[in-house]
Protein backbone atom coordinates (compact mmCIF):
# COMPACT_ATOMS: atom_id res chain seq x y z
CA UNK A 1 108.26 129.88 117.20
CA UNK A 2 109.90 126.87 118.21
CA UNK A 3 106.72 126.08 120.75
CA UNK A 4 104.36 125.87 117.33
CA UNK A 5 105.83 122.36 116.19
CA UNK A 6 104.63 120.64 119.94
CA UNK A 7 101.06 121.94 119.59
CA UNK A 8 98.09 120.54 118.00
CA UNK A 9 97.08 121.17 114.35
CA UNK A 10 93.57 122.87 115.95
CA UNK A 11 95.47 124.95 118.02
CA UNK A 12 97.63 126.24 115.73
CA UNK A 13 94.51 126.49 113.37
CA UNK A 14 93.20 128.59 116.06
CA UNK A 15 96.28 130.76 115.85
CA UNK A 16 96.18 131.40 112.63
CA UNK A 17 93.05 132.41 113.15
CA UNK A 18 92.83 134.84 115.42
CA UNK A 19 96.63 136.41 113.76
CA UNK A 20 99.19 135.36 116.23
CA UNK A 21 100.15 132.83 113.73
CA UNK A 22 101.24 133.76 110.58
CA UNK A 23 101.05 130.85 107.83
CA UNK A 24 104.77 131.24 106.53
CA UNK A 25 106.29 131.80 109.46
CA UNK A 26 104.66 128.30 110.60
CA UNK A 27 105.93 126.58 107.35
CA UNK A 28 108.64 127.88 108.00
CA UNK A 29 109.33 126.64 111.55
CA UNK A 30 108.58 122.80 110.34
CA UNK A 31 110.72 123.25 107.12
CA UNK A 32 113.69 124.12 109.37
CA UNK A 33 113.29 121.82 111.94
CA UNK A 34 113.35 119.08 109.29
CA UNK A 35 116.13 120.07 107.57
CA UNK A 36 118.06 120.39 110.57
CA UNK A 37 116.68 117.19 112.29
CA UNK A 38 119.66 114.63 112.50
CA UNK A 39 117.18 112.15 111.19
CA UNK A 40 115.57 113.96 109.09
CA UNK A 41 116.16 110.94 105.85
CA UNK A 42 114.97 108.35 108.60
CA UNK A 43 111.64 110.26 108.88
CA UNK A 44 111.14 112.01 105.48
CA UNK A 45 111.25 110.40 101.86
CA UNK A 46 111.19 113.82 99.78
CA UNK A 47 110.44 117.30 101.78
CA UNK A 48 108.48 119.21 99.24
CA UNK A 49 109.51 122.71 99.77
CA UNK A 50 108.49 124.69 97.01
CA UNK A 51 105.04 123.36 97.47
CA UNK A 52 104.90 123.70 100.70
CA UNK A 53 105.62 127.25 100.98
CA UNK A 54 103.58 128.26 98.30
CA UNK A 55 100.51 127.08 99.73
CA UNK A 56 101.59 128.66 102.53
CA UNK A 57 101.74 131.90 101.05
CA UNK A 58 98.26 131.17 99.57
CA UNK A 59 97.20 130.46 103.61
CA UNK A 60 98.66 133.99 104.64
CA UNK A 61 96.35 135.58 102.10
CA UNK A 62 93.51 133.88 102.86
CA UNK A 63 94.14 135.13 106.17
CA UNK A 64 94.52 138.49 105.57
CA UNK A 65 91.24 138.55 103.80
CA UNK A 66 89.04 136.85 106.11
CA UNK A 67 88.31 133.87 103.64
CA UNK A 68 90.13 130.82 105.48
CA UNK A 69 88.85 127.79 103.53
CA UNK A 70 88.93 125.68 107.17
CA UNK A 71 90.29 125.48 110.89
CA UNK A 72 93.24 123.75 109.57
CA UNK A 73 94.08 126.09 106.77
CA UNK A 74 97.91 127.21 106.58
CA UNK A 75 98.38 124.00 109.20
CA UNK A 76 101.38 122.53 107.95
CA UNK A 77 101.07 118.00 107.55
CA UNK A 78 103.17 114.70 106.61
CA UNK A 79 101.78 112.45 104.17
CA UNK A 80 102.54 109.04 103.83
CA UNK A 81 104.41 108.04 100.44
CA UNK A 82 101.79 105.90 99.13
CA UNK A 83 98.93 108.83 98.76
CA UNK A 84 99.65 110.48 94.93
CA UNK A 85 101.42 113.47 94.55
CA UNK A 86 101.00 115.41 91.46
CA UNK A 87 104.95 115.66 90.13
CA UNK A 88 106.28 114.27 93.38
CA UNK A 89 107.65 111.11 93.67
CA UNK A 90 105.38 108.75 95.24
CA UNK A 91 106.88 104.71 95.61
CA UNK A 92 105.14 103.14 99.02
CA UNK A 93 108.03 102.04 100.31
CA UNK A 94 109.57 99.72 97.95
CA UNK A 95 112.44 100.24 95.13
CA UNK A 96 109.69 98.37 93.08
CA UNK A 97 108.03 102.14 92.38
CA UNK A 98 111.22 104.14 92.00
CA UNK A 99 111.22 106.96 90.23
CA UNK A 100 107.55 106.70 89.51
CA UNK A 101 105.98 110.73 89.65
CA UNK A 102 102.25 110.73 89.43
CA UNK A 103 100.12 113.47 87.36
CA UNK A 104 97.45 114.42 89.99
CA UNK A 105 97.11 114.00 94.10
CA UNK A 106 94.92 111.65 95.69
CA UNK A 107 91.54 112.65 96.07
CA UNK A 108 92.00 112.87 99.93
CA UNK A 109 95.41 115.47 99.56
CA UNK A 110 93.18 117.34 96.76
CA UNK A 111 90.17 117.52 99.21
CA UNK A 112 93.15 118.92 102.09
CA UNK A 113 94.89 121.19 99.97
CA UNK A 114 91.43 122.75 98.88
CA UNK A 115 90.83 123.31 103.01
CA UNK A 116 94.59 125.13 103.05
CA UNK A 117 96.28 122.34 104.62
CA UNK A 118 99.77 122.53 103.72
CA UNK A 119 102.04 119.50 102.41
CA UNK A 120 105.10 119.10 103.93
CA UNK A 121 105.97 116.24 101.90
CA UNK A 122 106.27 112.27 101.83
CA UNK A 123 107.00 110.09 104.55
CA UNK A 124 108.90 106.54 104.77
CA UNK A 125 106.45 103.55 105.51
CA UNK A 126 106.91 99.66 105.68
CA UNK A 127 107.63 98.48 102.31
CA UNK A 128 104.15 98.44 100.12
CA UNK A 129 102.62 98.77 103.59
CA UNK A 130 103.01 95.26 104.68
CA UNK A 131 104.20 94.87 108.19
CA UNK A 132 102.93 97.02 111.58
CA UNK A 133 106.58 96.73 112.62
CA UNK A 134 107.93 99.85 110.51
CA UNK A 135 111.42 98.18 109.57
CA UNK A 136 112.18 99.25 105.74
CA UNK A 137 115.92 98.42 105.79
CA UNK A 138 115.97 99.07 102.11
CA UNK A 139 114.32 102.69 101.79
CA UNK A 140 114.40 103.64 105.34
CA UNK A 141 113.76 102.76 108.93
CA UNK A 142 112.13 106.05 110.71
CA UNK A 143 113.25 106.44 114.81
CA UNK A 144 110.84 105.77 117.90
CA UNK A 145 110.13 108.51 120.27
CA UNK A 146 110.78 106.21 123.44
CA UNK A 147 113.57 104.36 122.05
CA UNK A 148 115.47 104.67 118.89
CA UNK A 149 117.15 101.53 118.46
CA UNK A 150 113.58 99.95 118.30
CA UNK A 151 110.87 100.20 115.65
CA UNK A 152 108.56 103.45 115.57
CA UNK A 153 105.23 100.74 113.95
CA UNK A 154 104.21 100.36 110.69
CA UNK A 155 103.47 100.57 108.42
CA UNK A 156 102.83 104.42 108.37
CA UNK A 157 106.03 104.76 110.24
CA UNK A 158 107.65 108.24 109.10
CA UNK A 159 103.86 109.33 109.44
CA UNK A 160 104.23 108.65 113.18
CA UNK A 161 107.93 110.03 113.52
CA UNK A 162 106.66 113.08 111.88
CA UNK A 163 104.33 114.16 114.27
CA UNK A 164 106.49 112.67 117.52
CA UNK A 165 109.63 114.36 116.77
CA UNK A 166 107.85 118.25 116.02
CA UNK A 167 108.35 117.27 112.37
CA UNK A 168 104.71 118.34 111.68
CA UNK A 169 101.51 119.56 113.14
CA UNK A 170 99.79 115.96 111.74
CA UNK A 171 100.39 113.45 109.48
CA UNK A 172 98.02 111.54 107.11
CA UNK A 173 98.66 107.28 107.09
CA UNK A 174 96.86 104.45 106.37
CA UNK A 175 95.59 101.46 107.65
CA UNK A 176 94.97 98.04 106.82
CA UNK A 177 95.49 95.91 109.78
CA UNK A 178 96.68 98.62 112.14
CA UNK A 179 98.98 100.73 110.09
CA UNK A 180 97.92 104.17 112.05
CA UNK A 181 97.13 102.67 115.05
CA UNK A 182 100.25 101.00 115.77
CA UNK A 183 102.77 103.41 115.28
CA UNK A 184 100.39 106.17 117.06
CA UNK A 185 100.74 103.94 120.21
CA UNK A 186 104.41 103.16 119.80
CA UNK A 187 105.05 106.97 119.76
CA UNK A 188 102.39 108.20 122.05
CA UNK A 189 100.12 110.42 119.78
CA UNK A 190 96.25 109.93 119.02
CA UNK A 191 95.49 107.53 115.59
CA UNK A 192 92.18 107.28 114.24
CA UNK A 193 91.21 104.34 111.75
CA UNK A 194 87.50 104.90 110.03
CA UNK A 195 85.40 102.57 108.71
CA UNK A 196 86.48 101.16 105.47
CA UNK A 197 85.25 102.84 102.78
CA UNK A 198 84.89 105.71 104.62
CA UNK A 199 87.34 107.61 103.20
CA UNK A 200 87.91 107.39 98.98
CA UNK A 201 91.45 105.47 98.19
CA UNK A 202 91.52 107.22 94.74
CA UNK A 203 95.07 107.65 94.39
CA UNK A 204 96.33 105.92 96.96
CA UNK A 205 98.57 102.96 96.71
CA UNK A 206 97.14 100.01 97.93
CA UNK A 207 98.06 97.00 99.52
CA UNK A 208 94.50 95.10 100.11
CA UNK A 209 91.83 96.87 98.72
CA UNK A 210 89.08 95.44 101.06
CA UNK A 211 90.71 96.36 104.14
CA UNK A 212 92.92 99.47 103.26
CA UNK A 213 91.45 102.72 105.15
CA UNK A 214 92.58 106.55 105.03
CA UNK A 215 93.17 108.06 108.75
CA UNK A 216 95.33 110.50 110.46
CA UNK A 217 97.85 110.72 113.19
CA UNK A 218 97.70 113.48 115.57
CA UNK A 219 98.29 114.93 119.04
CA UNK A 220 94.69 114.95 120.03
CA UNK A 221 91.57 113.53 119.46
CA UNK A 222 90.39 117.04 118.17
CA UNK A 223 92.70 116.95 115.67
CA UNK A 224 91.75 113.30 114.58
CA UNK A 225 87.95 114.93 114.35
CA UNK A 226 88.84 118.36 112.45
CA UNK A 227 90.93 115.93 110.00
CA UNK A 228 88.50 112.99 109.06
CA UNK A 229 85.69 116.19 108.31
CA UNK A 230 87.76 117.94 106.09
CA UNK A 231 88.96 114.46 104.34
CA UNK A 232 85.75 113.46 104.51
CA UNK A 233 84.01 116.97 103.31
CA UNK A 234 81.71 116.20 106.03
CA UNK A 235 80.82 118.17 109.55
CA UNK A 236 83.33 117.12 112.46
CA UNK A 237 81.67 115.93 115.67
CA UNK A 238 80.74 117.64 118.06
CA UNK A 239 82.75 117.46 121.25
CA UNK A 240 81.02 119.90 123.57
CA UNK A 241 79.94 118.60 126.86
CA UNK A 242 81.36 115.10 126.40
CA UNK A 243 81.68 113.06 129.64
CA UNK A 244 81.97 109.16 130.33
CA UNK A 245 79.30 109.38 132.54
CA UNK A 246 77.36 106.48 132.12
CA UNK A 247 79.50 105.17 129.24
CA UNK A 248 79.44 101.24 128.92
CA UNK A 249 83.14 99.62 127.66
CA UNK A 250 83.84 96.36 127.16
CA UNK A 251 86.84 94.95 127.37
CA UNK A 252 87.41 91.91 124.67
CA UNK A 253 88.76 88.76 126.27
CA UNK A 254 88.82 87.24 123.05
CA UNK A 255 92.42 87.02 121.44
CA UNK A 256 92.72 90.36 122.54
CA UNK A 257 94.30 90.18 126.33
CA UNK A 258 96.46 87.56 125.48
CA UNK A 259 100.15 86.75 125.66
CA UNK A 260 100.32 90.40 127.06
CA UNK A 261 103.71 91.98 128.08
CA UNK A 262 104.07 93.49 131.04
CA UNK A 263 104.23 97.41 130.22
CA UNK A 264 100.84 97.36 127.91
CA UNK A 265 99.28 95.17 130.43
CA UNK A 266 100.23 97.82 133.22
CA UNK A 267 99.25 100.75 130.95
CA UNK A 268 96.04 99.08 129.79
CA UNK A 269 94.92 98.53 133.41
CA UNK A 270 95.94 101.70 135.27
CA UNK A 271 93.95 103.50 131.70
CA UNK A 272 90.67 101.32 132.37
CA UNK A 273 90.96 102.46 136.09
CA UNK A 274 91.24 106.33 134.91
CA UNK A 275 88.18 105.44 133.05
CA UNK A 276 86.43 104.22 135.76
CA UNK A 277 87.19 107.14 137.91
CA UNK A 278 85.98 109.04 135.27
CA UNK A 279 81.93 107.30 134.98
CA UNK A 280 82.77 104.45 132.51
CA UNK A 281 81.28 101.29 133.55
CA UNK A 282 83.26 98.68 132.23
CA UNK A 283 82.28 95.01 131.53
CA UNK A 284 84.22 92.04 129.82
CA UNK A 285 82.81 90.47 126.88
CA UNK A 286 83.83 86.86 124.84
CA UNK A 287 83.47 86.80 121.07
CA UNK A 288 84.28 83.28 120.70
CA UNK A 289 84.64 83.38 116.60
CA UNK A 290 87.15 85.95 116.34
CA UNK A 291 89.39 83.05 116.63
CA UNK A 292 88.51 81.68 113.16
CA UNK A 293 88.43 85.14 111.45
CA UNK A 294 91.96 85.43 112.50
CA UNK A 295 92.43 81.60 111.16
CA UNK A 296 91.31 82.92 107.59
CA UNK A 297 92.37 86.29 107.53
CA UNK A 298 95.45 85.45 106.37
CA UNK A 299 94.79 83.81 102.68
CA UNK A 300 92.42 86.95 102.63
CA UNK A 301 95.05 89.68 103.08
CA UNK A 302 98.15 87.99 101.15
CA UNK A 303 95.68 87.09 97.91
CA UNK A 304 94.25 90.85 98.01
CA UNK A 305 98.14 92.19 98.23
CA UNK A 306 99.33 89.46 95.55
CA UNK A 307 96.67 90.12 93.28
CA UNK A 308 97.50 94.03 92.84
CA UNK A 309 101.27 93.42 93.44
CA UNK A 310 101.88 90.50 91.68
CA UNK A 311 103.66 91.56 88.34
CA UNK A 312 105.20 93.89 90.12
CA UNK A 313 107.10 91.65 92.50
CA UNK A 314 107.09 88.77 90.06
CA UNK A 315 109.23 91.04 88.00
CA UNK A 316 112.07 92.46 90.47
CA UNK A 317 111.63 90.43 93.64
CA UNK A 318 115.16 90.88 94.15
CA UNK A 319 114.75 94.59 94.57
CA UNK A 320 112.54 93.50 97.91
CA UNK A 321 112.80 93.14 101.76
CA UNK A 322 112.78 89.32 101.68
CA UNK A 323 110.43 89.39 104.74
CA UNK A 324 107.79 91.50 102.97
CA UNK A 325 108.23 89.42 99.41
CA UNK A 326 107.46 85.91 101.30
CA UNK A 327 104.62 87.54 102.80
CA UNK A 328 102.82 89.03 99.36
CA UNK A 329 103.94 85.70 97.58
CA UNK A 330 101.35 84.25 100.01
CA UNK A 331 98.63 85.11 98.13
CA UNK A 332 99.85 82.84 94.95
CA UNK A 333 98.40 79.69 97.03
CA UNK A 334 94.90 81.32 98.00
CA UNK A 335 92.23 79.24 95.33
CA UNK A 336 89.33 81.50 94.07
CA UNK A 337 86.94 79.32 95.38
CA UNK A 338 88.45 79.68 99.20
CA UNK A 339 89.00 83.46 98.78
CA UNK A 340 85.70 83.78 98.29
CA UNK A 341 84.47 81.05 100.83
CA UNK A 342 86.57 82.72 103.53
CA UNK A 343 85.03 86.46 102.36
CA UNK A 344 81.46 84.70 103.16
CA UNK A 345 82.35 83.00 106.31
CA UNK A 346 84.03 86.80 107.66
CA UNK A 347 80.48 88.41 106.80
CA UNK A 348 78.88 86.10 109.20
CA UNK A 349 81.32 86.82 111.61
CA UNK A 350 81.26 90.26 111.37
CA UNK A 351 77.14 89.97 111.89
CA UNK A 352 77.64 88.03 115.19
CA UNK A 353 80.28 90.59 116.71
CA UNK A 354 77.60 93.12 116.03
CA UNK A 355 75.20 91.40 117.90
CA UNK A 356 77.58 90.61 120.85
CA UNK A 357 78.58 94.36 121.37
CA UNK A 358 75.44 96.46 120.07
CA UNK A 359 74.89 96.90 123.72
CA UNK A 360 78.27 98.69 124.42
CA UNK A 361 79.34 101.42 123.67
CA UNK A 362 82.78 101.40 122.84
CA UNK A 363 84.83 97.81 122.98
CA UNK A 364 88.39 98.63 124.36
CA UNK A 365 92.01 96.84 124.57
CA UNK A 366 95.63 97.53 124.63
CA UNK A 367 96.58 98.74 121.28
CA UNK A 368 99.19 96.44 120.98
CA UNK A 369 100.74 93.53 123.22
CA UNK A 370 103.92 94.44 123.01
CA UNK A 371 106.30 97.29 123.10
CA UNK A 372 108.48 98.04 119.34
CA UNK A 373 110.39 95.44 118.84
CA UNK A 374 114.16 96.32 118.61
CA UNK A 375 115.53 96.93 115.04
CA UNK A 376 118.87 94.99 114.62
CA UNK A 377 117.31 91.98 116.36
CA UNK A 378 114.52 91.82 113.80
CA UNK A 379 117.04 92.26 111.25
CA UNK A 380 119.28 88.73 112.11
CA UNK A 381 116.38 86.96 113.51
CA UNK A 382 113.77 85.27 111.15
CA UNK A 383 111.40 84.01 113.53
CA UNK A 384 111.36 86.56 115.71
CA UNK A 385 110.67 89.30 113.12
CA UNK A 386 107.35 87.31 112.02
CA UNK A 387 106.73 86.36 115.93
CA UNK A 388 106.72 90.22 116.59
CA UNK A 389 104.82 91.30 113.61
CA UNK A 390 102.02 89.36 114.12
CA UNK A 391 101.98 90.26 117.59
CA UNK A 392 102.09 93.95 116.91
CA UNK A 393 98.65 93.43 114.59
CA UNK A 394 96.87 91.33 116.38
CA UNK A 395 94.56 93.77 118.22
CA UNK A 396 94.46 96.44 115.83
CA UNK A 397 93.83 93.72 112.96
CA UNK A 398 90.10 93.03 114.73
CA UNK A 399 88.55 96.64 113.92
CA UNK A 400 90.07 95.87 109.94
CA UNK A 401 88.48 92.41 110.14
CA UNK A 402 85.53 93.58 111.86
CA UNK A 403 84.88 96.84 109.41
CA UNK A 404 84.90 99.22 113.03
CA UNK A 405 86.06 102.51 113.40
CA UNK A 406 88.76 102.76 115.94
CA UNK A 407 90.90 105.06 118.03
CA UNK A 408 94.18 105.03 119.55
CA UNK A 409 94.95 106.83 123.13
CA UNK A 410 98.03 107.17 124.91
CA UNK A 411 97.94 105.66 128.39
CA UNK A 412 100.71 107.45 130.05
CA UNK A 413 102.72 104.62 129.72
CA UNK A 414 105.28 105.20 126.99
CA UNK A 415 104.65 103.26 123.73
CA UNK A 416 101.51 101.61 125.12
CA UNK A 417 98.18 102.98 123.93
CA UNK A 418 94.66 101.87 125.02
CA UNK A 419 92.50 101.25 121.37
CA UNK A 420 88.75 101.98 121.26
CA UNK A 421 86.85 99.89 118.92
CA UNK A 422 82.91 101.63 117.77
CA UNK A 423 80.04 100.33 116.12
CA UNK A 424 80.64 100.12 112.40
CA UNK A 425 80.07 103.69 110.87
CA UNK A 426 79.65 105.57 113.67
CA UNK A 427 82.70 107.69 113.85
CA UNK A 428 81.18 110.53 115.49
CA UNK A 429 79.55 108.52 118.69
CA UNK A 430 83.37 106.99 119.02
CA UNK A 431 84.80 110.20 118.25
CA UNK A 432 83.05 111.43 121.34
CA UNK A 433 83.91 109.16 123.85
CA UNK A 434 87.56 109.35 122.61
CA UNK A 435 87.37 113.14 123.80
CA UNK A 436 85.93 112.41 126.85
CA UNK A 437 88.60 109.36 127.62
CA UNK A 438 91.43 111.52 126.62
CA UNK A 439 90.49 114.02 128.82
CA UNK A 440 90.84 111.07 131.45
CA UNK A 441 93.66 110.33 130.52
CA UNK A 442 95.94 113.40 130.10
């Protein structure tokens, strides 16, 4: 039983299925494993037992009489402790929220626990979400798979650790500037970021309303598919018969394949060359203004988080990490008048990446530049902790500030993952040529 925590969600959907899996015994297998797991408080917030094996009793009958509500039902997840859990705590990270206990789920765990997913319970994240780093020294710093002294990402950090260290079958995150993506690269699983708006945030704490997205972290790219559809209450894609075969990527010299380090550079490259091999036909492509959407996305991010967190943090900023309170008291600065100017001048943008890369199909990159960062360092070191976290974001931050779908692949090299940015909306056409890069890949 101990071989169910290492395979994907659809596979042990599959098991379930066809009755070599029984849905307690399955719960059970994750339940154990986390309350045995030396790190198990690194990783998990609150482990919600009782709830989690009574929906997995409800799975095994479903079973029994033929009427599974999904592929995933009796598939045991993580979710990340910002999405609402009805009489579970739910505080994103930050002693700011302690204690508080919501009355109902978000409308994303209500639309999974209606296809039999099972909670396993909350994860720990970056503090209100702010920082792709995954350093919470107040509430909890999760592990990374490849080195555990160093950050696992952020901010859906535990999410990551979850799913890396056969905690669960998949975990559910979000993402506002690469808060799935990163920490699916730094632990060498498969993220998926939709478009925004994709997904409804009802219930879900948020940290900047205009860029926040729902997405899951996973083993495969099936499991990223399967997931968004039942999230979504939508169809998955179709993934029979994909190939790269004639696929056009681009890789974006623009901010993007800078200031790389040496072990994402070398994963990136020997990835696009598997690619290659594969059928892709890759190109390289310049988007000149992404440089000024980076210079304004800053006021746009920190007066979106300040304007939701403000009381809050205006009230108890002692309780806070003092990295994570300079960054949302940003947004106190940010005029009306140049929120909104910026919000215009990032819709023209967006129109003239669209026009640059309607041609392609796929734009790709190294997830992030550099590898996690290592914990203590960022802890005694000021510049280097905001050196590093803007690092970490800078890639995945384009598909947030361009409104893109995106993926995350591991390239074989640990903690560096090769991102796939598609064509605003189109989840299932990037969904696709995921499969057929992963296959590439393995």
């Amino acid at each position: 039983m101990d071989a169910w925590r290492w395979k994907t969600a659809t596979e042990l959907g599959a098991g379930i299925a066809e009755g070599s899996i029984d849905p307690i015994d399955l719960t059970e297998t994750f339940l154990s494993a986390i309350d045995a797991h030396p790190m198990r408080d690194r990783i998990y917030a609150r482990v919600t037992h009782e709830r989690a094996r009574a929906e997995a009793k409800a799975a095994r009958i479903r079973m029994k009489e033929g009427r599974r509500q999904s592929p995933l039902d009796g598939v045991p997840i993580s979710w990340k402790d910002l999405f609402d859990t009805r009489g579970i705590g739910t505080e994103a990270g930050t002693k700011l929220m302690e204690g508080r206990i919501p009355d109902t789920d978000a409308v994303v765990l209500q639309r999974a626990t209606a296809a039999g997913l099972v909670c396993l319970g909350k994860t720990h994240m970056s503090e209100i979400a702010f920082s792709g780093l995954g350093l919470n020294p107040i509430m909890g710093t999760p592990p990374c798979i490849n080195d555990d002294q160093a950050v696992p990402g952020g901010s859906s950090s535990g999410a990551a650790a979850s799913v890396a260290f056969g905690l669960a079958a998949a975990a559910i995150g979000s993402d506002t500037g690469g808060s799935v993506r990163i920490p699916s690269a730094w632990n060498d699983l498969t993220g998926l970021k939709p478009t925004h708006g994709r997904l409804p945030l009802d219930g879900v704490v948020p940290l900047c309303l205009t860029f926040d997205t729902v997405g899951p972290l996973c083993r495969s790219i099936a499991d990223c598919n399967v997931l968004l559809g039942l999230l979504d209450v939508s169809t998955p894609a179709d993934l029979r018969g994909v190939s790269l075969e004639g696929v056009d990527l681009a890789i974006l010299d623009s901010v993007a394949m800078d200031d790389l380090r040496p072990e994402p550079k070398a994963g990136f490259e020997a990835a696009v060359a598997r690619l290659e091999a594969a059928g892709a036909r890759v190109f390289r492509i310049v988007v000149a203004d992404l440089v000024e959407a980076f210079n304004i996305a800053g006021d746009l991010y920190a007066a979106d988080s300040y304007g939701w967190w403000r009381d809050l943090v205006e009230a108890n900023p002692q309780k806070m990490f003092p990295q994570i309170l300079e960054r949302v008291r940003g947004g106190a600065t940010v005029s009306g008048a140049d929120y909104v100017s910026k919000w215009n001048r990032l819709r023209e943008i967006r129109k003239t990446y669209a026009k640059v890369t309607e041609t392609y199909d796929a734009v790709i990159m190294p997830t992030a530049p550099i590898l996690p960062p290592n914990a203590e360092r960022l802890l005694t070191d000021d510049a280097y902790y905001k050196a590093e976290n803007l690092l970490a974001l800078r890639n995945t931050r384009i598909a947030n500030l361009m409104n893109l779908p995106a993926i995350t692949l591991p390239t074989g090299t640990p903690s560096c993952g090769i991102m796939f940015n598609g064509q605003t909306g189109q989840e299932a056409r990037l969904l696709r040529i995921g499969a057929a890069a992963q296959a590439a890949l393995a």
